[in-house]
N, C-alpha and C. Protein backbone atom coordinates (compact mmCIF):
# COMPACT_ATOMS: atom_id res chain seq x y z
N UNK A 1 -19.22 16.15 -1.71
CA UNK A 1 -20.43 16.69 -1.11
C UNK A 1 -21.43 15.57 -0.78
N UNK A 2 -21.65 14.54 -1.81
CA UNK A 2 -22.51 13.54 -1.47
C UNK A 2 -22.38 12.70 -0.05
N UNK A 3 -20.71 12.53 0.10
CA UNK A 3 -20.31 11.70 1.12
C UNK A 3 -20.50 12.45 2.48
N UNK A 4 -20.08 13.73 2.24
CA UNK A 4 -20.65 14.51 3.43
C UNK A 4 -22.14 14.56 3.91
N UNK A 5 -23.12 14.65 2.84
CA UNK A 5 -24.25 14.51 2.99
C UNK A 5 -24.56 13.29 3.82
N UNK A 6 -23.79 12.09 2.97
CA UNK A 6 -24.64 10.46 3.81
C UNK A 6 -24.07 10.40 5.25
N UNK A 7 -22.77 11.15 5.10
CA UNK A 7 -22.13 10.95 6.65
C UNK A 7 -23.06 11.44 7.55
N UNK A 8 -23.26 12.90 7.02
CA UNK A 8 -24.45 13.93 8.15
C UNK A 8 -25.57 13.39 8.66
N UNK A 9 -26.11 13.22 7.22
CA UNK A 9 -27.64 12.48 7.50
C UNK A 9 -28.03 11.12 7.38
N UNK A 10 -27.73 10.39 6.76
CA UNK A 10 -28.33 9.20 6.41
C UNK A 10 -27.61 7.85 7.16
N UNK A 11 -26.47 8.16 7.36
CA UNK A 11 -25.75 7.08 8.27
C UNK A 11 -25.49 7.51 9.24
N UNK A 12 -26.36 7.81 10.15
CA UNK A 12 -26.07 7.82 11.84
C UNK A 12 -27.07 7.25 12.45
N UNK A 13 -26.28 6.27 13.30
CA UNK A 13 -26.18 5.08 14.15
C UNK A 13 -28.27 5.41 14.56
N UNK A 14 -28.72 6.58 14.71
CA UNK A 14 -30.26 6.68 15.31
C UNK A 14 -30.92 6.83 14.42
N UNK A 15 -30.55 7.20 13.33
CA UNK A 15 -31.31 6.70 12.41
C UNK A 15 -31.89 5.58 11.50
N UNK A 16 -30.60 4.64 11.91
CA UNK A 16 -30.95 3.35 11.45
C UNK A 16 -31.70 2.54 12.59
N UNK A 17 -31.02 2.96 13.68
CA UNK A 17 -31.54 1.95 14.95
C UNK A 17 -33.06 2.23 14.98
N UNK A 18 -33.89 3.77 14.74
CA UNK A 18 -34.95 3.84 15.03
C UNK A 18 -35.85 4.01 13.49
N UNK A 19 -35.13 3.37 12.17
CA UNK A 19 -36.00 3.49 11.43
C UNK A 19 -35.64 2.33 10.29
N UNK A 20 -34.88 1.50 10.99
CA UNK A 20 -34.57 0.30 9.85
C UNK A 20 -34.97 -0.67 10.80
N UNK A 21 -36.09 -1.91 10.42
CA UNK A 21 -36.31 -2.77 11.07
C UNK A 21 -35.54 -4.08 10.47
N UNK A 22 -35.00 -4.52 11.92
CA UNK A 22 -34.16 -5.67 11.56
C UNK A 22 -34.41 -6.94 11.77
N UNK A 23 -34.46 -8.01 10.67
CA UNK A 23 -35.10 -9.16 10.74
C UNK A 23 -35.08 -10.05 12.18
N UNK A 24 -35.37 -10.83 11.89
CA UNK A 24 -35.56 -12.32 12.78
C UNK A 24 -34.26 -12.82 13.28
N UNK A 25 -33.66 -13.03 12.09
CA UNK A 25 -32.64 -13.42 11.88
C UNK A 25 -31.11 -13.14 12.74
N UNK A 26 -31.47 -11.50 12.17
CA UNK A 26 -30.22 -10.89 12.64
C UNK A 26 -30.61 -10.49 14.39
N UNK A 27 -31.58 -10.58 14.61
CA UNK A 27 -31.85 -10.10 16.31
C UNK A 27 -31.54 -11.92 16.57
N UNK A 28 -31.25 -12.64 15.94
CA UNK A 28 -30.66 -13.84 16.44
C UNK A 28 -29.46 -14.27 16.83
N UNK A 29 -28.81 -13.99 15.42
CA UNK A 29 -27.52 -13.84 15.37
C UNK A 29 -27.02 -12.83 16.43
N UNK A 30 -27.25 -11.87 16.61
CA UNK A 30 -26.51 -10.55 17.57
C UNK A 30 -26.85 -11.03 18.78
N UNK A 31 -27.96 -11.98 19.09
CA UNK A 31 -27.67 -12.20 20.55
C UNK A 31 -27.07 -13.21 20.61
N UNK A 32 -26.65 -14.24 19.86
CA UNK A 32 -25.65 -15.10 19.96
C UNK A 32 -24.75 -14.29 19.69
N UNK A 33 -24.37 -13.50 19.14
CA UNK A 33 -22.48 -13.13 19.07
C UNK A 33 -22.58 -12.29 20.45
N UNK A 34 -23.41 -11.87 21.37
CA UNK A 34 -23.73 -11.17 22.51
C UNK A 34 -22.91 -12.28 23.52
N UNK A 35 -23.86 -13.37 23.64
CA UNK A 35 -23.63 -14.06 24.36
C UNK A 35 -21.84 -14.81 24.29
N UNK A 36 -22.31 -15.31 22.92
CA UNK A 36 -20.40 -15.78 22.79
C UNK A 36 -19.14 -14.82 23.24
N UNK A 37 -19.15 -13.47 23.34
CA UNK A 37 -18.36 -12.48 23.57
C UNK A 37 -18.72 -12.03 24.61
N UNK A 38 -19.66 -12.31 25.70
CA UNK A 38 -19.34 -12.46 26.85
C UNK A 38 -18.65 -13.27 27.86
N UNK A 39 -19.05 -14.85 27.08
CA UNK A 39 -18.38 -15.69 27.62
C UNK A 39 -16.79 -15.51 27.26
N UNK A 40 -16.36 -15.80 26.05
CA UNK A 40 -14.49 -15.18 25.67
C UNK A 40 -14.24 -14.10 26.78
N UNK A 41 -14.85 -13.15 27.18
CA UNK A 41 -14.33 -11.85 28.09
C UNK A 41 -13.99 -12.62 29.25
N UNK A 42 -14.83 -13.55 30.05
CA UNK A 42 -14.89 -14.02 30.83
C UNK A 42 -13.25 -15.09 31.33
N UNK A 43 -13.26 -16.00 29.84
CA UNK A 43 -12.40 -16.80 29.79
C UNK A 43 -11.29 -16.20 29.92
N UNK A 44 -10.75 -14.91 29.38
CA UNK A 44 -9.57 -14.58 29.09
C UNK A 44 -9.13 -13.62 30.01
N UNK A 45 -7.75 -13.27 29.89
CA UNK A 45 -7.72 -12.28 30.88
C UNK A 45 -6.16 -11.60 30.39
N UNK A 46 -6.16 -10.49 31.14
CA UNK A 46 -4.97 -9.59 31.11
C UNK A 46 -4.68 -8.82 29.49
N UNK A 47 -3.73 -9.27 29.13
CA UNK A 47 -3.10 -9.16 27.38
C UNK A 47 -3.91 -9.55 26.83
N UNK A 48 -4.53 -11.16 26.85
CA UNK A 48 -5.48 -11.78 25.95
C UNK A 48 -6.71 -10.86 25.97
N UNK A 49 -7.15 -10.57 27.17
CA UNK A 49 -8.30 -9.80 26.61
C UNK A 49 -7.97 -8.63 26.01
N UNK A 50 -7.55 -7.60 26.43
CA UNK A 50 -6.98 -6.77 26.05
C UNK A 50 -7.02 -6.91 24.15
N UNK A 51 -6.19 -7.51 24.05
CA UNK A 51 -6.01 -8.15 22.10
C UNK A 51 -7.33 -8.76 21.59
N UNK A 52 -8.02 -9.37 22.84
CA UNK A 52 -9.38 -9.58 22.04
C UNK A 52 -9.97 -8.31 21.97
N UNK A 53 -10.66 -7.59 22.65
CA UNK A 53 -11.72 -6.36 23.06
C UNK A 53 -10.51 -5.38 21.49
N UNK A 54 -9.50 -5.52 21.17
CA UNK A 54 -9.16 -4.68 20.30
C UNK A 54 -9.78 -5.16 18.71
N UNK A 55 -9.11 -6.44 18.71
CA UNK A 55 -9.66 -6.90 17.59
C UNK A 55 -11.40 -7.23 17.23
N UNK A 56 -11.75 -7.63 18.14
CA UNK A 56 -13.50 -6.88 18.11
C UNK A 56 -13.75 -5.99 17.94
N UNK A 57 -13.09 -4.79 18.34
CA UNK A 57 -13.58 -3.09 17.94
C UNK A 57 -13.09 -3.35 16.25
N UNK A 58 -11.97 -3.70 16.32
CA UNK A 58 -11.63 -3.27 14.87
C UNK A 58 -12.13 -4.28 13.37
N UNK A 59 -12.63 -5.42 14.13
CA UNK A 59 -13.89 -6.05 13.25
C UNK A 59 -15.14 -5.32 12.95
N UNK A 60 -15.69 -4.72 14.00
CA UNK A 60 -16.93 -3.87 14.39
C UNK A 60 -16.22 -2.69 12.83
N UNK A 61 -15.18 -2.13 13.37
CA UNK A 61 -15.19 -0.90 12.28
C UNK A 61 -15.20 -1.14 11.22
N UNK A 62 -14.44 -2.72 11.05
CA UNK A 62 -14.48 -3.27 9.08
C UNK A 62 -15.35 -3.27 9.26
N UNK A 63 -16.57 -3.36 9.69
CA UNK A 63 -17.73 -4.21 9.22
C UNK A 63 -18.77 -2.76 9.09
N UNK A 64 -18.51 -2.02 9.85
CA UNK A 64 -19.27 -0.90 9.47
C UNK A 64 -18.81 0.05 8.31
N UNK A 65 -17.67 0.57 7.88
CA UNK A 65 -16.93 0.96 6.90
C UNK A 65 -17.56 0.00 5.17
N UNK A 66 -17.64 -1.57 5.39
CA UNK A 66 -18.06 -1.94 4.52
C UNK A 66 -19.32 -1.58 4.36
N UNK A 67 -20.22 -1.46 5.26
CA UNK A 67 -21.71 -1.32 5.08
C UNK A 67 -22.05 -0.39 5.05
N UNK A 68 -21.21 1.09 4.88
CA UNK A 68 -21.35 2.19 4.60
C UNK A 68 -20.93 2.31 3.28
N UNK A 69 -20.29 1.77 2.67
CA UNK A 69 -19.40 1.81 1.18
C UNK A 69 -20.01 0.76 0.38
N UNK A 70 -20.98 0.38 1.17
CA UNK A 70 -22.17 -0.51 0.12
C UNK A 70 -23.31 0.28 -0.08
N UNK A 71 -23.83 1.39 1.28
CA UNK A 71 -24.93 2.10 1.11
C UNK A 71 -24.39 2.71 0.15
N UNK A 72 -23.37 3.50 -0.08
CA UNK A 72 -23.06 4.58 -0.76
C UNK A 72 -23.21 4.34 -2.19
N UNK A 73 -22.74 2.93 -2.61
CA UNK A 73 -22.76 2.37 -3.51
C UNK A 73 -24.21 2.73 -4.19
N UNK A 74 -25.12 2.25 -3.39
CA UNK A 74 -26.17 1.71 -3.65
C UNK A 74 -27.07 3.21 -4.21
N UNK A 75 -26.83 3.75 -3.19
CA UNK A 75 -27.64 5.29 -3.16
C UNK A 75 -27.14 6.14 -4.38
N UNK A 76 -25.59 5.82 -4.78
CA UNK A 76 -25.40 6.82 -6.02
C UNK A 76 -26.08 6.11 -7.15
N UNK A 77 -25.82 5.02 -6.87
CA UNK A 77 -26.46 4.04 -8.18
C UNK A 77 -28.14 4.90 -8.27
N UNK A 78 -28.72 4.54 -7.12
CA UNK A 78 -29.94 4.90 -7.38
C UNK A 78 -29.90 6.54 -7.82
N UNK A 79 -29.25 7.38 -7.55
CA UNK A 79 -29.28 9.01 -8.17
C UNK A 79 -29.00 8.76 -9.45
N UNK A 80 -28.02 8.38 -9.94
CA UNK A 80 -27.63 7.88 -11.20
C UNK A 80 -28.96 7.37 -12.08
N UNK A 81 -29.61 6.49 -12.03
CA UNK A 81 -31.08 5.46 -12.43
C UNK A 81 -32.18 6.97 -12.16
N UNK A 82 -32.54 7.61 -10.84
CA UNK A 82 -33.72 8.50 -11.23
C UNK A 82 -33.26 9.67 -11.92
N UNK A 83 -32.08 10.16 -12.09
CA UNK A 83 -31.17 11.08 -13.16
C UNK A 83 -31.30 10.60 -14.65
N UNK A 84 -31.28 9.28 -14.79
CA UNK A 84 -31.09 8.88 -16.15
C UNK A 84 -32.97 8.89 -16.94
N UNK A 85 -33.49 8.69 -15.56
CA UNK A 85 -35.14 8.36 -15.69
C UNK A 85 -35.94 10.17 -15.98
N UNK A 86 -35.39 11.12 -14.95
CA UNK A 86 -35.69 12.78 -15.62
C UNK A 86 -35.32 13.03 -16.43
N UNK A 87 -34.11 12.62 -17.54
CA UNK A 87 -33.84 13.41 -18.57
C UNK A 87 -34.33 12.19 -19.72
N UNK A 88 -35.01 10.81 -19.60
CA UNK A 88 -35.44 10.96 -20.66
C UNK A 88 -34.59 9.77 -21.34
């Protein structure tokens, strides 16, 4: 039930985009990996791209899968801590 819950509500893509502000840093980084992965598209072609544009999606999904299974982490922990803090 919990996981259904974070799926529903708490981890979708507009809710973070319009209510998590993201550092300096990372609006740095993302336009450099922007830019670098335009240029590779450019360079490559046919199969190669093809195998790239796959393995980028499927980096993109590790990388979101992890950062969902860290929120989750994080959020039971915290139910767990204000659960342990109401009873006392």
């Amino acid at each position: 039930m919990l996981e259904q819950l974070l799926n529903n509500f708490f981890i979708k893509c507009e809710y973070i985009r319009d209510n998590v502000k993201m550092s300096k840093e990372y609006k740095e980084i993302n336009e450099c990996e922007g830019r670098i992965f335009d240029k590779l598209k450019k360079a490559l072609d046919g199969e190669q791209l093809e195998l790239f544009e796959k393995y980028a999606d499927t980096t993109a999904d590790l990388s979101a899968e992890e950062n969902v299974s860290c929120f989750t982490a994080g959020l039971k922990a915290g139910f767990c801590l204000v659960i342990d803090l109401l009873n006392g």
